[in-house]
PDB file of N, CA and C in Angstrom:
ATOM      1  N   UNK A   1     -12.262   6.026  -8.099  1.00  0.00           N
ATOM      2  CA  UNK A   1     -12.420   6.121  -6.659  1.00  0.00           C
ATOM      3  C   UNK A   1     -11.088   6.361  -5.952  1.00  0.00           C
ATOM      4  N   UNK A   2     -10.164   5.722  -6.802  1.00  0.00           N
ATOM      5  CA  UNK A   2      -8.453   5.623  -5.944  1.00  0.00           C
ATOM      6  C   UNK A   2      -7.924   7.311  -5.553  1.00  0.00           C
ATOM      7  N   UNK A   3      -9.000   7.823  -6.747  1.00  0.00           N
ATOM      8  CA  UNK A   3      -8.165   9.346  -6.965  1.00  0.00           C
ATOM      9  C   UNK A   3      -8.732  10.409  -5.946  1.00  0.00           C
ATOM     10  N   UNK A   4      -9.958   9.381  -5.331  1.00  0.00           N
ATOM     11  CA  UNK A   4     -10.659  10.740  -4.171  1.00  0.00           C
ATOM     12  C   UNK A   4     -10.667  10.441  -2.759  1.00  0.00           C
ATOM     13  N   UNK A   5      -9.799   9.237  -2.913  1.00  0.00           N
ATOM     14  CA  UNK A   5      -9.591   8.562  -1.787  1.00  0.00           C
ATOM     15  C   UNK A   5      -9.008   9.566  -0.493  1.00  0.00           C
ATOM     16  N   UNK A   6      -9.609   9.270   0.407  1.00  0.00           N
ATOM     17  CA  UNK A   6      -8.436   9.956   1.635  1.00  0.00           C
ATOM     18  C   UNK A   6      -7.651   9.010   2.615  1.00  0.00           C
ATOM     19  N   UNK A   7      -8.201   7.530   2.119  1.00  0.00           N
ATOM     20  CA  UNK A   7      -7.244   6.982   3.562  1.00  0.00           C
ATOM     21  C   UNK A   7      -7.656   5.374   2.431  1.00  0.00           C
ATOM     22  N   UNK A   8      -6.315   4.716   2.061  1.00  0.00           N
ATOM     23  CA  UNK A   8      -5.828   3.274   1.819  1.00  0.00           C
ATOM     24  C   UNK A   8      -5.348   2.244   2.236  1.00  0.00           C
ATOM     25  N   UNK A   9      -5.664   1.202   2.324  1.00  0.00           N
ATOM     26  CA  UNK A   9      -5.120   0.136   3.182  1.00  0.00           C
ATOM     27  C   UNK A   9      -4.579  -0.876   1.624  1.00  0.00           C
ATOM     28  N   UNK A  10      -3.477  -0.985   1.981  1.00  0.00           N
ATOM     29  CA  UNK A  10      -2.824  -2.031   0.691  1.00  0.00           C
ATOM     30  C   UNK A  10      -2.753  -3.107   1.500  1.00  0.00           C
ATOM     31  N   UNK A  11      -3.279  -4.418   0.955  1.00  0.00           N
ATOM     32  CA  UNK A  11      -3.330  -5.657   1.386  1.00  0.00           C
ATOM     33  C   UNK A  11      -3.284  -6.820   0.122  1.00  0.00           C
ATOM     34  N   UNK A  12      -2.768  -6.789  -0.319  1.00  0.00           N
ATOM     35  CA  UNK A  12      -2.288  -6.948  -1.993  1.00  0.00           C
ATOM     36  C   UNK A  12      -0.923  -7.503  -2.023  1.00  0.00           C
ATOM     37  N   UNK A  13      -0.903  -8.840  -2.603  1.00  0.00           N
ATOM     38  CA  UNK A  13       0.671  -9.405  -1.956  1.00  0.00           C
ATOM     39  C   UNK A  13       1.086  -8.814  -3.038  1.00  0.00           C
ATOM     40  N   UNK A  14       3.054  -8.938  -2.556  1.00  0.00           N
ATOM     41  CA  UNK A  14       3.714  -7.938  -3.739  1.00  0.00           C
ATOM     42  C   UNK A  14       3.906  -9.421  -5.054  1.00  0.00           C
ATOM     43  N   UNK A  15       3.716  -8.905  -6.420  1.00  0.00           N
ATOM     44  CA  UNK A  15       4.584  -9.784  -7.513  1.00  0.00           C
ATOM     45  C   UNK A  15       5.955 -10.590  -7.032  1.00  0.00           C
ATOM     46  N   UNK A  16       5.924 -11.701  -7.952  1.00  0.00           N
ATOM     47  CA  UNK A  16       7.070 -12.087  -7.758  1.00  0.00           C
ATOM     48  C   UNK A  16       8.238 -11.558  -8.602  1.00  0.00           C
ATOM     49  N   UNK A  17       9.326 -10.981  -7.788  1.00  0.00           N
ATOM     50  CA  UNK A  17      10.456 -10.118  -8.989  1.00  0.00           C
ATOM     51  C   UNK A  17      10.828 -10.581 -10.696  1.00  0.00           C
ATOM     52  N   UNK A  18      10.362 -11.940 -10.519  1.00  0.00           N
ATOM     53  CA  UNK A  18      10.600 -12.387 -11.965  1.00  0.00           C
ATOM     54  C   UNK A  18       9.864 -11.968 -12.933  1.00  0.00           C
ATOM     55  N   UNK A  19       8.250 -11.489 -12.130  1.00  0.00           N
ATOM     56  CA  UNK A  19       7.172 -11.331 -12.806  1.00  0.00           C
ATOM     57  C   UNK A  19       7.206 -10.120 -13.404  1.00  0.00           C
ATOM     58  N   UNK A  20       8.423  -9.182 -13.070  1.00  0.00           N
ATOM     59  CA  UNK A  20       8.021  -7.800 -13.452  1.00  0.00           C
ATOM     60  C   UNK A  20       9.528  -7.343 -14.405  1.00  0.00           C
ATOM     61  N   UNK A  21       9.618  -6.474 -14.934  1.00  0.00           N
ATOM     62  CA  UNK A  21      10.973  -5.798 -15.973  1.00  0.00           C
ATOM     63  C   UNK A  21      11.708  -5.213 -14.902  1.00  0.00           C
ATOM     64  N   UNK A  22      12.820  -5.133 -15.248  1.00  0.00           N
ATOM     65  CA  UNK A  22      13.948  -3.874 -14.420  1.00  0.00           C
ATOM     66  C   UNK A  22      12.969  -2.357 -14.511  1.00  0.00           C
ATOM     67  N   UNK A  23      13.261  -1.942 -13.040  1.00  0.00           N
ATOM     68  CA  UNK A  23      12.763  -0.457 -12.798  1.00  0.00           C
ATOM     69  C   UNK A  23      11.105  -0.502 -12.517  1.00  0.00           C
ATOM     70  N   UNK A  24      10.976  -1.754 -12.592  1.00  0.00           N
ATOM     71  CA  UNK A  24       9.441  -1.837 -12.466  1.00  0.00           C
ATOM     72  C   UNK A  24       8.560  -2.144 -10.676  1.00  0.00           C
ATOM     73  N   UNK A  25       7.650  -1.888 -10.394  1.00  0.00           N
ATOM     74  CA  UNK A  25       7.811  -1.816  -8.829  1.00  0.00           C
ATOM     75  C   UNK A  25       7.322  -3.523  -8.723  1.00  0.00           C
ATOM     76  N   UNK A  26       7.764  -3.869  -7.653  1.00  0.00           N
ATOM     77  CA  UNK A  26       7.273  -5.268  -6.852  1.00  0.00           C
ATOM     78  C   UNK A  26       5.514  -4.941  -6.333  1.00  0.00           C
ATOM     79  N   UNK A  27       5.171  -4.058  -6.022  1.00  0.00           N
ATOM     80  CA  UNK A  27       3.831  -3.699  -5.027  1.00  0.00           C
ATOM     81  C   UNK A  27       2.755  -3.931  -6.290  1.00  0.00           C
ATOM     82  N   UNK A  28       1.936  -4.560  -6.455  1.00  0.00           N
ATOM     83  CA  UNK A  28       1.197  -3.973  -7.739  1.00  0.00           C
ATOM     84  C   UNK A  28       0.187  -3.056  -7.716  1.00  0.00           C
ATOM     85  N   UNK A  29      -0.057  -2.575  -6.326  1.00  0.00           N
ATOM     86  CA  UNK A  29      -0.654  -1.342  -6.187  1.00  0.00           C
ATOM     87  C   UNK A  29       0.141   0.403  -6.782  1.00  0.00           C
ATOM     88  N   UNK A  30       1.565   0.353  -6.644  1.00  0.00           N
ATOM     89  CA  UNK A  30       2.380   1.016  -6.964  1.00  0.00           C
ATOM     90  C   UNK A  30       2.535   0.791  -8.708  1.00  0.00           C
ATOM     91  N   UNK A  31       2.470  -0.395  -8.976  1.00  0.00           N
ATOM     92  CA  UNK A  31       2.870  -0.324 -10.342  1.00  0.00           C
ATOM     93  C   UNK A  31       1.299  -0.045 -11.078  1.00  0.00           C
ATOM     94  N   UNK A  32       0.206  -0.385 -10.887  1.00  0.00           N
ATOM     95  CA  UNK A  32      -0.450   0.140 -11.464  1.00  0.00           C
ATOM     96  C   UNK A  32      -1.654   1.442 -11.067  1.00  0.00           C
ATOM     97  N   UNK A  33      -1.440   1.552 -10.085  1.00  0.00           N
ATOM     98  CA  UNK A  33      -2.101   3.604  -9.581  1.00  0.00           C
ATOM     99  C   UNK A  33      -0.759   4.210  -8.915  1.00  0.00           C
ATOM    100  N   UNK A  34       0.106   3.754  -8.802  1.00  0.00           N
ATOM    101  CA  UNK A  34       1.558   4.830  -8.478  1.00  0.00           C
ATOM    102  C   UNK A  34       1.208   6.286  -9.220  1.00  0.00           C
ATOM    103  N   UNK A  35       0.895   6.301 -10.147  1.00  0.00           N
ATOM    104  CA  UNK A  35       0.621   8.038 -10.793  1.00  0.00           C
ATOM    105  C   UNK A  35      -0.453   8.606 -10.447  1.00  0.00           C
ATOM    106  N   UNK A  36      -1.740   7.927 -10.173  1.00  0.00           N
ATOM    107  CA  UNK A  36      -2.922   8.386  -9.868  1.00  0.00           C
ATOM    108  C   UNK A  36      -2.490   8.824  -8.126  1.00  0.00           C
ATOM    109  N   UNK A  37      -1.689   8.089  -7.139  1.00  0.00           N
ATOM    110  CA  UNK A  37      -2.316   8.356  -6.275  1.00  0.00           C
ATOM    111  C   UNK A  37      -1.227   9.330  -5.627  1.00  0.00           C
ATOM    112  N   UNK A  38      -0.080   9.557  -6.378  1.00  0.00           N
ATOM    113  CA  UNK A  38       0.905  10.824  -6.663  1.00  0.00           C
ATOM    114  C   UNK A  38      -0.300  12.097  -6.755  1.00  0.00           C
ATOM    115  N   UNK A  39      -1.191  12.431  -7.604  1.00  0.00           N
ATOM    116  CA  UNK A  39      -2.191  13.189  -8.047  1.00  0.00           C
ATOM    117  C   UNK A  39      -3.157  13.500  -7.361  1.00  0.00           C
ATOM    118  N   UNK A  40      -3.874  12.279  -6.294  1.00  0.00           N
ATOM    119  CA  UNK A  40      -4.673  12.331  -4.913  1.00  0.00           C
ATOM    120  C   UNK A  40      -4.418  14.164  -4.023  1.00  0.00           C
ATOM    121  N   UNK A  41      -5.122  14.664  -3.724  1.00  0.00           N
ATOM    122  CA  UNK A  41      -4.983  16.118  -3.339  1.00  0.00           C
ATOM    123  C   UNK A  41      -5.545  15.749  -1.901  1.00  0.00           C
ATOM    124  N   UNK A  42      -6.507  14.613  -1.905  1.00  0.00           N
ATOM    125  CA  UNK A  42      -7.210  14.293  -0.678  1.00  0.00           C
ATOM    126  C   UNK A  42      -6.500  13.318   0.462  1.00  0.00           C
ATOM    127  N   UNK A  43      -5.452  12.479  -0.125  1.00  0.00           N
ATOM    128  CA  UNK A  43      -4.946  11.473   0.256  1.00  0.00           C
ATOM    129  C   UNK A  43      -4.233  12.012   1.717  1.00  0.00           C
ATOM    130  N   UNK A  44      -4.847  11.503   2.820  1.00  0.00           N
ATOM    131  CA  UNK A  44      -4.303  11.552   3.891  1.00  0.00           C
ATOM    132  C   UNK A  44      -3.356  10.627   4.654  1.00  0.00           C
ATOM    133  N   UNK A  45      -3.568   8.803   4.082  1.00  0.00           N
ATOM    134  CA  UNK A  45      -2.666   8.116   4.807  1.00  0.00           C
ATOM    135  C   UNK A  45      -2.781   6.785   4.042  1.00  0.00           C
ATOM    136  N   UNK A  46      -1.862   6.524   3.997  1.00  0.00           N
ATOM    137  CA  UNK A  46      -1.733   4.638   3.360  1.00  0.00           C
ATOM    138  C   UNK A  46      -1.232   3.939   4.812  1.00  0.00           C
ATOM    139  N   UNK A  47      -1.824   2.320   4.482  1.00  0.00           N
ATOM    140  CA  UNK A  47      -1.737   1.578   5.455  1.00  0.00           C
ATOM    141  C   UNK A  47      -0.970   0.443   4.647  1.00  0.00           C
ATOM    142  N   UNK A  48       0.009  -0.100   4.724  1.00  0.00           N
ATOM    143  CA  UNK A  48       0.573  -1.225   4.178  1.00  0.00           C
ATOM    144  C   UNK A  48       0.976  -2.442   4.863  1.00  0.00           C
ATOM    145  N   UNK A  49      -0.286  -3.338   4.737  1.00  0.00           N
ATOM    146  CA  UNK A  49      -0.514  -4.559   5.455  1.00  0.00           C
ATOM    147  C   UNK A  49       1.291  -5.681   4.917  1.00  0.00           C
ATOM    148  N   UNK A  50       1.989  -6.013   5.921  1.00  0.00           N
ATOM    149  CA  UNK A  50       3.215  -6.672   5.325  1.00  0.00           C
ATOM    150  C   UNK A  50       3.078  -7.620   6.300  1.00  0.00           C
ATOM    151  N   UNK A  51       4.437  -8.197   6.809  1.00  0.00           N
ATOM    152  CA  UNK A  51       4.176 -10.025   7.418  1.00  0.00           C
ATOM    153  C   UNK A  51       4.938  -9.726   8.765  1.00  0.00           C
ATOM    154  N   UNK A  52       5.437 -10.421   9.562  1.00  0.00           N
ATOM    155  CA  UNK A  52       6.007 -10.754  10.408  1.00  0.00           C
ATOM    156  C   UNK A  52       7.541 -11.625   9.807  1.00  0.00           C
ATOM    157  N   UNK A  53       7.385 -11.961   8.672  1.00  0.00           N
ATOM    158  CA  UNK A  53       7.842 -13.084   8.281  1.00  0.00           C
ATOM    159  C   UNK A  53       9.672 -12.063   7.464  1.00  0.00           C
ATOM    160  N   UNK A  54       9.121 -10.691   7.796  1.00  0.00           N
ATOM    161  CA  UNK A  54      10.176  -9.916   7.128  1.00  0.00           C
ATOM    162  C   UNK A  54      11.518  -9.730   8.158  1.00  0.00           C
ATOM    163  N   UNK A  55      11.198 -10.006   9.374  1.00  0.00           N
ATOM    164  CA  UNK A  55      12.365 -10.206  10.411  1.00  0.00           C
ATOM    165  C   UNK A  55      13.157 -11.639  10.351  1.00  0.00           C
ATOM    166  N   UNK A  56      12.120 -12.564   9.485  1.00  0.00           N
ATOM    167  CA  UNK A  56      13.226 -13.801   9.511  1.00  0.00           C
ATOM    168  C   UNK A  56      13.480 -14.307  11.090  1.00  0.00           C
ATOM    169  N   UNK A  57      14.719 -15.089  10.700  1.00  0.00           N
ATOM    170  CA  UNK A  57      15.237 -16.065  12.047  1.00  0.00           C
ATOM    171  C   UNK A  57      15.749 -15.416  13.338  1.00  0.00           C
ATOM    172  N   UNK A  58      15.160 -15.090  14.556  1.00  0.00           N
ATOM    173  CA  UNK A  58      15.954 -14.112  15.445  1.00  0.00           C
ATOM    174  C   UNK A  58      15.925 -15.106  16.385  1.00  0.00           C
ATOM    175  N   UNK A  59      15.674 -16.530  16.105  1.00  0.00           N
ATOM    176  CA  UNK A  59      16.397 -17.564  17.157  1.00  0.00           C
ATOM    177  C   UNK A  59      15.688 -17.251  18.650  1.00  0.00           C
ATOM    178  N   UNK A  60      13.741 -16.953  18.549  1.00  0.00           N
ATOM    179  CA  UNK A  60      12.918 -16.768  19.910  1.00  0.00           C
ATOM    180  C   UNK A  60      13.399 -16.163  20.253  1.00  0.00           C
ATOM    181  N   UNK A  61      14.123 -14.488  20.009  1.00  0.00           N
ATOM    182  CA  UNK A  61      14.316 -13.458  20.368  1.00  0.00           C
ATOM    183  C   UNK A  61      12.872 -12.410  20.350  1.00  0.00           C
ATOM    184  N   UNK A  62      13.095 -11.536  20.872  1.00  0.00           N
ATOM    185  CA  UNK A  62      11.769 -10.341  21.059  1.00  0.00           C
ATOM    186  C   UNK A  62      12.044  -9.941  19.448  1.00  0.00           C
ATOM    187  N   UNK A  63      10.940  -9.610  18.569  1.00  0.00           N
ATOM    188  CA  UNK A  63      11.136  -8.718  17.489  1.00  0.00           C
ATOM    189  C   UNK A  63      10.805  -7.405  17.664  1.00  0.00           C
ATOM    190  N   UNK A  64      10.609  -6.763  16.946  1.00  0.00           N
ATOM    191  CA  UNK A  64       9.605  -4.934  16.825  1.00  0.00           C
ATOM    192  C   UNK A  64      10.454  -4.281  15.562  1.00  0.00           C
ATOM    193  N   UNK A  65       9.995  -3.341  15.435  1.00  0.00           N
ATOM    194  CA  UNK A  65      10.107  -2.640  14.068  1.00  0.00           C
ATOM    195  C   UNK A  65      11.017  -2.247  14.191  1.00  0.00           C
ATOM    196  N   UNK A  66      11.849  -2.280  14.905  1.00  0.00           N
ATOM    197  CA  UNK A  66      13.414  -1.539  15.033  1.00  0.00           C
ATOM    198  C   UNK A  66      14.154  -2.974  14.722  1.00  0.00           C
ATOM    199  N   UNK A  67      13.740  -3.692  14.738  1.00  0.00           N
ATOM    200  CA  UNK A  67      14.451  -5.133  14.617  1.00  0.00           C
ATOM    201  C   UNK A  67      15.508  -5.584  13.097  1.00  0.00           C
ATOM    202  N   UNK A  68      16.196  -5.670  13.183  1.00  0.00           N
ATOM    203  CA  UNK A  68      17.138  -6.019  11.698  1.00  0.00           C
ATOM    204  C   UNK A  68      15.971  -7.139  10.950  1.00  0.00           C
ATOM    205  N   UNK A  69      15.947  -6.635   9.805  1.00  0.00           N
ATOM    206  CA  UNK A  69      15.541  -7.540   9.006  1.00  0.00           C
ATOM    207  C   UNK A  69      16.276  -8.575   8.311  1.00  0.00           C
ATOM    208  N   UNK A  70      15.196  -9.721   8.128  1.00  0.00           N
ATOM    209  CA  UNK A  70      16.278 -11.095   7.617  1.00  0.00           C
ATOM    210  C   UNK A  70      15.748 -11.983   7.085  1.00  0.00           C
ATOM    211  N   UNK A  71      14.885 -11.554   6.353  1.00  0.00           N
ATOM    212  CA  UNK A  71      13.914 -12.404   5.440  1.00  0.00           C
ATOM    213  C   UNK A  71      14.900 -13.032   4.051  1.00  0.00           C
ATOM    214  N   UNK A  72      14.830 -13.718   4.014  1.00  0.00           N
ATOM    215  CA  UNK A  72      15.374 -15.043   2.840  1.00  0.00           C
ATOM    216  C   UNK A  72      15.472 -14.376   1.167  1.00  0.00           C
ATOM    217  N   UNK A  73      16.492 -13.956   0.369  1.00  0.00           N
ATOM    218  CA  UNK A  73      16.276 -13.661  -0.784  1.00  0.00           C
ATOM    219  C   UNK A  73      15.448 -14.648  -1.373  1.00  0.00           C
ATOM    220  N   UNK A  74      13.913 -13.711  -2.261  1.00  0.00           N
ATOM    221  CA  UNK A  74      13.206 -14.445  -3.229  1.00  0.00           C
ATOM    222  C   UNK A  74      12.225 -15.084  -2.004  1.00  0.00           C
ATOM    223  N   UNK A  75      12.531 -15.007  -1.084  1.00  0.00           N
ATOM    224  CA  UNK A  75      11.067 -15.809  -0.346  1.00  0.00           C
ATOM    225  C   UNK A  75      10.405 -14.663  -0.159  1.00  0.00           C
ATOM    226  N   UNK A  76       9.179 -15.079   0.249  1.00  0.00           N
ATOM    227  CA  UNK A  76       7.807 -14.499   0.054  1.00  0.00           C
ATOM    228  C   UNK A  76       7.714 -13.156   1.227  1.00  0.00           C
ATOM    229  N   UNK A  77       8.336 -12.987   2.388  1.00  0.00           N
ATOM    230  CA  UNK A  77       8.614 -12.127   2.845  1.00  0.00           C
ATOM    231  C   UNK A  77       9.647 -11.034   2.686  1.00  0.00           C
ATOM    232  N   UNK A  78      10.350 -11.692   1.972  1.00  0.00           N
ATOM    233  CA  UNK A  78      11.694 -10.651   0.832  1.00  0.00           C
ATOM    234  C   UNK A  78      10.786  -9.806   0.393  1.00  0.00           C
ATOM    235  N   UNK A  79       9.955 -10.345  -0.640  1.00  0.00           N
ATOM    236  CA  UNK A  79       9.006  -9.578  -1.518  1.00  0.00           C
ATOM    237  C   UNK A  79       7.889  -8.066  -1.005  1.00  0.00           C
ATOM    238  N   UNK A  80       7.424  -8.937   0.061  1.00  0.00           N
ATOM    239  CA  UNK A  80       6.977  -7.898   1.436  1.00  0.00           C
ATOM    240  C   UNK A  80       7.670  -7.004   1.808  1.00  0.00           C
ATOM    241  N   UNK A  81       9.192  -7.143   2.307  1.00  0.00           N
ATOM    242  CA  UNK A  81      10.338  -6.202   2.111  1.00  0.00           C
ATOM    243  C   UNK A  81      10.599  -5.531   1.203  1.00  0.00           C
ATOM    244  N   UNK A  82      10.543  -5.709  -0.085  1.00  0.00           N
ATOM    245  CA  UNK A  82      11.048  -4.390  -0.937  1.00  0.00           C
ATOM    246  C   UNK A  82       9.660  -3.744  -1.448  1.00  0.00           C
ATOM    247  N   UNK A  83       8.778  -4.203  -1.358  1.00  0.00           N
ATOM    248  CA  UNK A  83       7.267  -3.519  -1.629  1.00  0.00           C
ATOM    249  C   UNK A  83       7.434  -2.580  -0.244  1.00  0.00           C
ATOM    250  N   UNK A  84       7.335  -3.385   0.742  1.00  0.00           N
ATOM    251  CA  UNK A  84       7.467  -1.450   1.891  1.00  0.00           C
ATOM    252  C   UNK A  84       8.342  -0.740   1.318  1.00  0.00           C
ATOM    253  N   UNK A  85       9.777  -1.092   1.069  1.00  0.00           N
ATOM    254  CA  UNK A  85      10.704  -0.042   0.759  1.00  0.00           C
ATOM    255  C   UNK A  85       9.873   0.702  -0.233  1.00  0.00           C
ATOM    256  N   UNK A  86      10.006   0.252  -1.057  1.00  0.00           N
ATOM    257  CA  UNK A  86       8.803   0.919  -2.698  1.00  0.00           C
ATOM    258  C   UNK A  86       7.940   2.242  -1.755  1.00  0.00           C
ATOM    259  N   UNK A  87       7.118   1.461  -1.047  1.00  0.00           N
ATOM    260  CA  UNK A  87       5.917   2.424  -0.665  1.00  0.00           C
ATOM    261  C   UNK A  87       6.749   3.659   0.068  1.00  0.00           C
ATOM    262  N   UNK A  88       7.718   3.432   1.018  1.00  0.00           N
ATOM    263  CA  UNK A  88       8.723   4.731   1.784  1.00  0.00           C
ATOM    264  C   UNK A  88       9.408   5.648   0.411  1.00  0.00           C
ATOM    265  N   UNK A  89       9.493   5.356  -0.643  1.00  0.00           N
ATOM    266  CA  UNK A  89      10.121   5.940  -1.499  1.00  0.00           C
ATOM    267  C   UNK A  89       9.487   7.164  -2.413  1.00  0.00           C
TER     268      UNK A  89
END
């Protein structure tokens, strides 16, 4: 079904980095259909559900997506962080 897909929503927390080898992706949507959905001819758009929790401490400041990120190495929104990066790549 992944392969005739035209539109994905990833909502799938990422692995924990320990859990996986060097070079291997954090997302486990990426690590296990990353080739299939490379191959998708239909694929019009991915949606990648991530946290709030990836901006970290801005001390009751305004956030938004332009906002520096500052999520905690190894905490659970780190992980959220390099799984988007993954997916932009």
């Amino acid at each position: 079904a992944i392969l005739h897909a035209s539109h994905i929503l990833v909502c799938i927390p990422p692995l924990n980095s320990a859990d996986r080898g060097p070079g291997l992706f954090v997302d486990p949507v990426l690590a296990s259909c990353g080739e299939i959905l490379k191959r998708n001819s239909r694929l019009r758009w991915i949606g990648y559900l991530s946290t709030t929790g990836v901006y970290g401490d801005h001390g009751g400041e305004w956030v938004d997506e332009k906002s520096e990120t500052k999520a905690l190495p190894g905490s659970k929104p780190h992980r959220r962080l390099l799984a988007e990066e993954e997916w932009m790549t």
